[in-house]
C-alpha atoms as a PDB file:
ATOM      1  CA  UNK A   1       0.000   0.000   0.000  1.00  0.00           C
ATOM      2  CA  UNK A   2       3.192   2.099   0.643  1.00  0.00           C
ATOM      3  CA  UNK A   3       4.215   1.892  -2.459  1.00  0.00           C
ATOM      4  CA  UNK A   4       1.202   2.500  -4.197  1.00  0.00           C
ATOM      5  CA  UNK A   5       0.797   5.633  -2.513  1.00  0.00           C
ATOM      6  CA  UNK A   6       4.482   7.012  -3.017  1.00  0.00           C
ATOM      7  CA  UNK A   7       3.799   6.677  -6.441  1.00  0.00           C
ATOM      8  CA  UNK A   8       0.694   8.194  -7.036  1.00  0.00           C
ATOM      9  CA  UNK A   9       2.163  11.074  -5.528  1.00  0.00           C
ATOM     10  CA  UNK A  10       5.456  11.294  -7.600  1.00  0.00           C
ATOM     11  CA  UNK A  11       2.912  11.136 -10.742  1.00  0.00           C
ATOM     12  CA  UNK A  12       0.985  13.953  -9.504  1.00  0.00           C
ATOM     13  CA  UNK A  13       3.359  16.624 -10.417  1.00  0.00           C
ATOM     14  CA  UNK A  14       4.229  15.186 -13.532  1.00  0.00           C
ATOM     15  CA  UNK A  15       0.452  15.044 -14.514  1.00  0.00           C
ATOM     16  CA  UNK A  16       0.199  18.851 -13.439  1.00  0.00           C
ATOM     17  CA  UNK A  17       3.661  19.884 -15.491  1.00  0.00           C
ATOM     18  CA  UNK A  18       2.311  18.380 -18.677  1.00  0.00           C
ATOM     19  CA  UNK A  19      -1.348  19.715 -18.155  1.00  0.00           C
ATOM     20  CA  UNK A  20       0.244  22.882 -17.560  1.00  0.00           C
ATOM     21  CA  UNK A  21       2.748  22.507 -20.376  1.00  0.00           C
ATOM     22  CA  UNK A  22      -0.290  21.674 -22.943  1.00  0.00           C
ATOM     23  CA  UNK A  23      -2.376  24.401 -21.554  1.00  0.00           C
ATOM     24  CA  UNK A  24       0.512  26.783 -22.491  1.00  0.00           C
ATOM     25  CA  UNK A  25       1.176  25.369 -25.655  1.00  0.00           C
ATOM     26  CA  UNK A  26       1.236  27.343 -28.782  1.00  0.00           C
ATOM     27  CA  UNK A  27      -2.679  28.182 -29.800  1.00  0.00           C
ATOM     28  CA  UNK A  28      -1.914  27.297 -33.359  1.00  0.00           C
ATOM     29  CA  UNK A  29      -4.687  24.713 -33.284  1.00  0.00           C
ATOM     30  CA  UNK A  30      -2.399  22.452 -35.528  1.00  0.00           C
ATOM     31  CA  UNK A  31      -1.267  20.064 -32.846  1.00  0.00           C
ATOM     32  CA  UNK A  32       2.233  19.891 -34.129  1.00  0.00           C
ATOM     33  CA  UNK A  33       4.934  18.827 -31.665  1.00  0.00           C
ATOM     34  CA  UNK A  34       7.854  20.439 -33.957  1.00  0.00           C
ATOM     35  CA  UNK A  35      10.452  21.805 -31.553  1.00  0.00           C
ATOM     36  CA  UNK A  36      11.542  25.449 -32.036  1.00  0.00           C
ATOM     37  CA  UNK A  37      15.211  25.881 -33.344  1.00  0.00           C
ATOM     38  CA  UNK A  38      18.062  25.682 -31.179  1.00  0.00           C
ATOM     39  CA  UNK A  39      18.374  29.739 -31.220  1.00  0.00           C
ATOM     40  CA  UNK A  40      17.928  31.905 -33.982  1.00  0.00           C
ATOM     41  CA  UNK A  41      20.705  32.845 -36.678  1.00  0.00           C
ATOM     42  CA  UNK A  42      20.332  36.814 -36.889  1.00  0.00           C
ATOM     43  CA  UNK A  43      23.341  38.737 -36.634  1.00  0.00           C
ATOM     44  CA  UNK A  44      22.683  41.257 -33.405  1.00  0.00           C
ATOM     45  CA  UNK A  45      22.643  45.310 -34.597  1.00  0.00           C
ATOM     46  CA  UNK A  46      26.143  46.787 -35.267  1.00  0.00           C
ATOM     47  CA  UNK A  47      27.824  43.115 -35.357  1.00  0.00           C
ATOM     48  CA  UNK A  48      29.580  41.898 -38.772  1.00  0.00           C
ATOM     49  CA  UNK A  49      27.727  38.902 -39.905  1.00  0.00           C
ATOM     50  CA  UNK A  50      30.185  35.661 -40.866  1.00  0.00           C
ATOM     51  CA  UNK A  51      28.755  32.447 -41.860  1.00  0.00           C
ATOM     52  CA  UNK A  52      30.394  29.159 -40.587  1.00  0.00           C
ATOM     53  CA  UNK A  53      29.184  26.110 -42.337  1.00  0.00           C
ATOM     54  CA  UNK A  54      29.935  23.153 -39.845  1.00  0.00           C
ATOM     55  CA  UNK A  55      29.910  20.188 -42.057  1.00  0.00           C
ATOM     56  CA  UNK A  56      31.819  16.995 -40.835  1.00  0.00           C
ATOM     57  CA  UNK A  57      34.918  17.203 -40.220  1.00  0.00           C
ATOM     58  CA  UNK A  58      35.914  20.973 -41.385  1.00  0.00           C
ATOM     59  CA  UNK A  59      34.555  24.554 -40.818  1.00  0.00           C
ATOM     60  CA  UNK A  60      34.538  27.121 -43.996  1.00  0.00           C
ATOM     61  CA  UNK A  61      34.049  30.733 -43.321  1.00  0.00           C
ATOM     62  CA  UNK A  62      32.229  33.000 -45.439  1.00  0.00           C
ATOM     63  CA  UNK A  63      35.360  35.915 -44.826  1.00  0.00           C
ATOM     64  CA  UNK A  64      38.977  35.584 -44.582  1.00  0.00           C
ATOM     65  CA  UNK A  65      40.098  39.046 -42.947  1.00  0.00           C
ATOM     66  CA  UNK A  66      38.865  40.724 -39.937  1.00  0.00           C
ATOM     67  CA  UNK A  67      39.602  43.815 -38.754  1.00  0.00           C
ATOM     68  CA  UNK A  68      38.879  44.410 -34.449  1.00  0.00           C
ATOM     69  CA  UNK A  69      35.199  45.076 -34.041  1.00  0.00           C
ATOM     70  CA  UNK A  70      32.048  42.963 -33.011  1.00  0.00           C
ATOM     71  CA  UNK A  71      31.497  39.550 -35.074  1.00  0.00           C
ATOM     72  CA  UNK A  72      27.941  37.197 -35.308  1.00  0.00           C
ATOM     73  CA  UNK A  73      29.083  33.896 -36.262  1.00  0.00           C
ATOM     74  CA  UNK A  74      25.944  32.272 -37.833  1.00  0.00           C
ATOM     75  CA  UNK A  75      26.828  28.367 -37.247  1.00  0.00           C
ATOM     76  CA  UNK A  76      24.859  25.989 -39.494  1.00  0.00           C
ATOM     77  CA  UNK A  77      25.705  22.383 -39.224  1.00  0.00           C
ATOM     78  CA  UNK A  78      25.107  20.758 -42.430  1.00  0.00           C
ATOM     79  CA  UNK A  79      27.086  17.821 -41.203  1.00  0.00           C
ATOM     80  CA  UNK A  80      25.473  14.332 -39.354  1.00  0.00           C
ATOM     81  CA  UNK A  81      26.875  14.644 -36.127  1.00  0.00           C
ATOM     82  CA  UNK A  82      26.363  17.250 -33.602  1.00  0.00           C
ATOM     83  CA  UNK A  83      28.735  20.535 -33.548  1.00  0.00           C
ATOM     84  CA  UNK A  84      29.398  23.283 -31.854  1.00  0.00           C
ATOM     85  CA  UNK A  85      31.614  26.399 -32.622  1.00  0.00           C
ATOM     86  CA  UNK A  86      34.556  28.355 -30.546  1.00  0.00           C
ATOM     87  CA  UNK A  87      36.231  31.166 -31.304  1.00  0.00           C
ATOM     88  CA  UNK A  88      39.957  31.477 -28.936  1.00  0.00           C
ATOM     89  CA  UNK A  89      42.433  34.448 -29.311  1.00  0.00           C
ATOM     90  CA  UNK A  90      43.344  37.607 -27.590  1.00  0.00           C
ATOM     91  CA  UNK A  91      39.795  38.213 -27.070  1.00  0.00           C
ATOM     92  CA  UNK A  92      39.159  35.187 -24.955  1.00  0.00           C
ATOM     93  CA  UNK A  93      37.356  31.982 -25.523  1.00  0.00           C
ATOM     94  CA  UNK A  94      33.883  32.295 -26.215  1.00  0.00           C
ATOM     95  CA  UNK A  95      31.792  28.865 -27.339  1.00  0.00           C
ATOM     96  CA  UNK A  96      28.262  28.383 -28.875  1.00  0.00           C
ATOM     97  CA  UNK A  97      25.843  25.973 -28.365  1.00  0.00           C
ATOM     98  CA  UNK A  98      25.901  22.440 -29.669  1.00  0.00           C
ATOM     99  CA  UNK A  99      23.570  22.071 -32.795  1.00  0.00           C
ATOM    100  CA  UNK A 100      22.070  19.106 -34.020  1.00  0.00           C
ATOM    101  CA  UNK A 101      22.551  18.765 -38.005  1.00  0.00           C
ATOM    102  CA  UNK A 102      20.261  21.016 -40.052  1.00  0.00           C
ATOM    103  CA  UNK A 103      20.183  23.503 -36.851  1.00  0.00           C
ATOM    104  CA  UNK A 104      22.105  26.604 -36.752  1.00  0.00           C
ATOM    105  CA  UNK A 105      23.360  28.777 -33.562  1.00  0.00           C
ATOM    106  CA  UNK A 106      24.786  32.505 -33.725  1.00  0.00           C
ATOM    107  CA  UNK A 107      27.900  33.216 -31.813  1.00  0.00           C
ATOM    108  CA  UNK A 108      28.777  37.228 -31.151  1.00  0.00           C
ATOM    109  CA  UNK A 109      32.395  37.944 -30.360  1.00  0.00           C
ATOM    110  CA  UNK A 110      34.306  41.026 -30.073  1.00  0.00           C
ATOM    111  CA  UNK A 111      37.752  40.692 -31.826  1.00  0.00           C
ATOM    112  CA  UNK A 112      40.747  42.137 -30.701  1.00  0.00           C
ATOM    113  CA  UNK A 113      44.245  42.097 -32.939  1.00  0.00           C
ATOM    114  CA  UNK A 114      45.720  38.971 -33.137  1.00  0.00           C
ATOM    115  CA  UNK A 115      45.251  35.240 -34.102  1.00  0.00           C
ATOM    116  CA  UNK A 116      42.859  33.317 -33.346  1.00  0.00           C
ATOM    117  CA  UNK A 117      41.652  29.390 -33.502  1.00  0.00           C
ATOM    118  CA  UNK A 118      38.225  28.969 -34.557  1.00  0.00           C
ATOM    119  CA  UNK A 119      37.458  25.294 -34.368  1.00  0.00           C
ATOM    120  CA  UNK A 120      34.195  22.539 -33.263  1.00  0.00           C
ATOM    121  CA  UNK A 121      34.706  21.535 -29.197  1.00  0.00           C
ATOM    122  CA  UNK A 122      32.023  18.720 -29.464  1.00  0.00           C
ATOM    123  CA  UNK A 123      33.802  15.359 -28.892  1.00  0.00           C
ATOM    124  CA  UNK A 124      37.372  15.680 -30.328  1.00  0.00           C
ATOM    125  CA  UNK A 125      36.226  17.096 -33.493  1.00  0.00           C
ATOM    126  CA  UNK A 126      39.004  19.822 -33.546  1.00  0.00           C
ATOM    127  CA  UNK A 127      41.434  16.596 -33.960  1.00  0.00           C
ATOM    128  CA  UNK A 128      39.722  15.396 -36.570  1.00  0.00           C
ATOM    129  CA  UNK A 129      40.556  18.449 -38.885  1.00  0.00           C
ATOM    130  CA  UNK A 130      37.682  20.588 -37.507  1.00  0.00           C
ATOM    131  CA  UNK A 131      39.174  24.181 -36.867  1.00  0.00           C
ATOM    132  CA  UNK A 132      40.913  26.935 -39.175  1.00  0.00           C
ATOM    133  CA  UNK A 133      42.612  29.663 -38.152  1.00  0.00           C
ATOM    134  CA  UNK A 134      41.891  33.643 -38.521  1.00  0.00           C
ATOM    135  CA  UNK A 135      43.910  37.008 -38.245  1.00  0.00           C
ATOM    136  CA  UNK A 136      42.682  40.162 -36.510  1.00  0.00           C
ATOM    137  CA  UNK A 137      44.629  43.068 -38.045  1.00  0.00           C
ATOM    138  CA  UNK A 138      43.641  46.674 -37.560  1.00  0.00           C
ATOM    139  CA  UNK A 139      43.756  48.996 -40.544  1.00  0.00           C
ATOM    140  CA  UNK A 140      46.832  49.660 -42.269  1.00  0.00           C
ATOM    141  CA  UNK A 141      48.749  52.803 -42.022  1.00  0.00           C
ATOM    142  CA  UNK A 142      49.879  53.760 -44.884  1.00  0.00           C
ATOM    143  CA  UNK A 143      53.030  55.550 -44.954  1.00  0.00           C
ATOM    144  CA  UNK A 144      54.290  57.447 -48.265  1.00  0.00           C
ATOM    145  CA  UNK A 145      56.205  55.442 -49.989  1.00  0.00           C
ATOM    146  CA  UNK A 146      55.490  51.922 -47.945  1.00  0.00           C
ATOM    147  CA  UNK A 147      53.255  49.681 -49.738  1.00  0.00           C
ATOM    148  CA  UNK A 148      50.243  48.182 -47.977  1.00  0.00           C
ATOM    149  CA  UNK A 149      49.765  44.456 -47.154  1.00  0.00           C
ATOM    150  CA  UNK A 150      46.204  42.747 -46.851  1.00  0.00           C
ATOM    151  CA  UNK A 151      46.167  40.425 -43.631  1.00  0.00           C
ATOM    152  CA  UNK A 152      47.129  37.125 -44.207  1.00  0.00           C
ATOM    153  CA  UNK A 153      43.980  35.087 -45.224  1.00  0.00           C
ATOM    154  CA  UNK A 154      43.094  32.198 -42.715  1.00  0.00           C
ATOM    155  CA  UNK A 155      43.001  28.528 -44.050  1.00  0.00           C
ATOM    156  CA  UNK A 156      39.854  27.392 -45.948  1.00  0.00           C
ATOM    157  CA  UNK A 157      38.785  25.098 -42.879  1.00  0.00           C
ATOM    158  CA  UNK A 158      40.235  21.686 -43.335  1.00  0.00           C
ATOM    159  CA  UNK A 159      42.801  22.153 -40.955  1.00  0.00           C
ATOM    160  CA  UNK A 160      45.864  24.199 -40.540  1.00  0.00           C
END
């Protein structure tokens, strides 16, 4: 009788949660149980938008130079496995969430002068040829007479 009892109460919350949970469902009247995606994949006002398609097992950029400033990483995984995207480098280490193929996450990062490793942390993808590097170089001063360089581009994404 115990035992009965303990467990009618432990189901009592969980019957409340999901009445609660279906009374606060969507009102679309469709009944469709799609879940929403794992964040959206707009770039944030005054942030450079840069694609990352995370297929498996390399990254590719849509840009090769940056210049310091304020960065939205749009991360789409068009691979089969799950991914994730970090950016590490003077500016610090900042990491998105993990995205489940066909999903895509936005990462925002401020980037300061230097280089930086931009690479998937999910399960020892990064060893697996999943990371590229990038340069940060401020604007060129241009000197009379000295000639102007372009930043070094990074690597396409299959590796170093």
């Amino acid at each position: 009788m115990t035992k009965t009892r303990t467990r009618a109460l432990l189901a009592l919350p969980a019957v409340a949660l999901a009445g609660l949970l279906a009374a606060c469902g969507g009102g679309d009247g469709g009944g469709s149980s799609t879940p929403p995606p794992a964040q959206k994949s707009t770039a944030p006002a005054g942030a450079t938008r840069v694609t990352a398609d995370l297929a498996d097992f390399r990254i590719t950029l849509s840009r090769q130079t940056f210049t310091p400033g304020t960065y939205a990483f749009v991360a789409t995984n068009t691979g089969h496995h799950d991914h994730a995207l970090e950016v590490e480098g003077p500016g610090g280490e900042n990491r998105s969430s993990t995205v489940s193929p066909g999903e895509s996450t936005t990462l925002t990062v401020t980037l300061k002068d230097g280089k930086y490793e931009v690479y998937c942390p999910v399960d020892g993808h990064k060893d697996l040829g999943m990371k590229t590097e990038i340069t940060v170089a401020g604007a060129p001063v241009n000197k009379p007479g000295t000639p102007t360089s372009p930043s070094s581009p990074s690597s396409p994404g299959n590796g170093y």
